[in-house]
Protein backbone atom coordinates (compact mmCIF):
# COMPACT_ATOMS: atom_id res chain seq x y z
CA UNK A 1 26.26 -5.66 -28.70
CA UNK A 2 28.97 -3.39 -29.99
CA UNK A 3 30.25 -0.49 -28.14
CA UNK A 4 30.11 2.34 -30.08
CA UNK A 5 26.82 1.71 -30.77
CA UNK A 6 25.84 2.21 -26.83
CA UNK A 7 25.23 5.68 -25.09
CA UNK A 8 27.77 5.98 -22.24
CA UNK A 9 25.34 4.56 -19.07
CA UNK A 10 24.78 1.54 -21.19
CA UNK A 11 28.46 1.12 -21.56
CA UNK A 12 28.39 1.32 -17.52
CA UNK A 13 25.69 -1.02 -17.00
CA UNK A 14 28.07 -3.52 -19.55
CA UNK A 15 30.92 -2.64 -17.67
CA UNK A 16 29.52 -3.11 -14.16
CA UNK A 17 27.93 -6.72 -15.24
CA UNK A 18 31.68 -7.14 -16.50
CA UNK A 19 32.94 -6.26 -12.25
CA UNK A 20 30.31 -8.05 -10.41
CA UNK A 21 32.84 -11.43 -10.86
CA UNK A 22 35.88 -11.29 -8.07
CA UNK A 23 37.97 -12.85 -10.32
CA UNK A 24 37.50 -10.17 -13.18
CA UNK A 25 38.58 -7.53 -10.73
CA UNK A 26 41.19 -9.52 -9.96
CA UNK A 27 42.16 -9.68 -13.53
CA UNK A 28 42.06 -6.41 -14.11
CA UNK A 29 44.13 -5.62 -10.97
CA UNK A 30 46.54 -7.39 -12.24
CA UNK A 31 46.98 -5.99 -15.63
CA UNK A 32 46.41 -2.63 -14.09
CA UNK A 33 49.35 -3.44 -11.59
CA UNK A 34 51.94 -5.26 -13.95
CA UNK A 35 51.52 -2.71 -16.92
CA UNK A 36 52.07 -5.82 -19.03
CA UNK A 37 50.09 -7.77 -22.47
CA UNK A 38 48.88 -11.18 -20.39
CA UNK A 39 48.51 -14.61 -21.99
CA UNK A 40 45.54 -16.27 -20.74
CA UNK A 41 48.42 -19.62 -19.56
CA UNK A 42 49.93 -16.50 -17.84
CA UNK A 43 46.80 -14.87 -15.83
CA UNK A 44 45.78 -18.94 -15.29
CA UNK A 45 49.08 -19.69 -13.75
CA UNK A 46 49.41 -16.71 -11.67
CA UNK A 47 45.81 -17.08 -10.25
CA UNK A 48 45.07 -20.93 -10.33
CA UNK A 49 42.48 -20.62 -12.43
CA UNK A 50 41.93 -23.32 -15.74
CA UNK A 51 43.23 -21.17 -18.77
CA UNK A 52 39.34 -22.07 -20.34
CA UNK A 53 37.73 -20.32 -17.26
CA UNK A 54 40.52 -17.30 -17.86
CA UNK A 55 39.64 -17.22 -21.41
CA UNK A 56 36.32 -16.57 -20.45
CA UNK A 57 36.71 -14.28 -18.09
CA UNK A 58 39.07 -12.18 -21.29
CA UNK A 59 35.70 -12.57 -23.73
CA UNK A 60 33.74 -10.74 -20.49
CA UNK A 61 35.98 -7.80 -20.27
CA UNK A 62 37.08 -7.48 -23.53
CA UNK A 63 32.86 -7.28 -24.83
CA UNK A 64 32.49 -4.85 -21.69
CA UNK A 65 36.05 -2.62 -23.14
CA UNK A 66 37.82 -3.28 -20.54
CA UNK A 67 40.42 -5.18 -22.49
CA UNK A 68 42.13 -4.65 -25.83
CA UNK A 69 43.27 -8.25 -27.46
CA UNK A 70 45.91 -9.45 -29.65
CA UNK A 71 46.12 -12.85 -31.30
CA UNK A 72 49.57 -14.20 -31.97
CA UNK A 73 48.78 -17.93 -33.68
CA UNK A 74 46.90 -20.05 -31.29
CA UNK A 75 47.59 -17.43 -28.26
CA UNK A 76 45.67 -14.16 -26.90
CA UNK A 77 47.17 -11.76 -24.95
CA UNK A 78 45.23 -9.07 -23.11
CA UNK A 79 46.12 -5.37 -21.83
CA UNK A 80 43.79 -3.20 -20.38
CA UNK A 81 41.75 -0.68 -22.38
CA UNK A 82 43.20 2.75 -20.45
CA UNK A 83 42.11 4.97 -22.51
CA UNK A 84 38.46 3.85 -22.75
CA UNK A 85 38.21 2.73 -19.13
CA UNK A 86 40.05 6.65 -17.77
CA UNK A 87 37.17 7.95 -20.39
CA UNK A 88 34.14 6.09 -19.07
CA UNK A 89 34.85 5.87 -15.39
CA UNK A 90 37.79 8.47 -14.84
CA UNK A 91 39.87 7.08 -11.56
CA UNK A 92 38.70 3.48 -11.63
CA UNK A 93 42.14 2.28 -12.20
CA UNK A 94 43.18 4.00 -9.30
CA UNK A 95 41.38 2.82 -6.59
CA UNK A 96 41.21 -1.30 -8.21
């Protein structure tokens, strides 16, 4: 489904299917807390998890718009979405 094409509670009900994994939240703590564009090898390493299971957990957040994503050759690297996320659930990134 696309985003913009979704009414904002949809876009929570995405984005809340898109939290209910503890290693999402941890993913986005950690982009939240480093301020920093993340390769998946990079969030893999940091959090022993398989850079396949990473790059899945990337495709979740990035459909939800949690995650903005750049692709540099055979790498993606992932920031958080601050402006959309501040927009759709103002504070979140303060309290993960």
């Amino acid at each position: 489904m696309i985003i913009e094409q979704l009414t904002k509670n949809q876009i929570r009900v995405q984005i809340f299917k898109a939290l209910s994994d503890e290693a999402r939240l941890t993913i986005l703590h950690v982009l939240n807390s480093q301020d920093k564009e993340w390769s998946c090898g990079e969030i893999g390493e940091s959090l022993n998890i398989s850079k396949s299971t990473v790059s899945y957990h990337f495709k979740i957040l990035r459909e939800a718009g949690l995650t903005n994503t750049r692709k540099v050759g055979q790498n993606r690297f992932v920031s958080l979405n601050r402006d959309f996320i501040e927009n759709i659930l103002p504070g979140f990134l303060d309290i993960i």
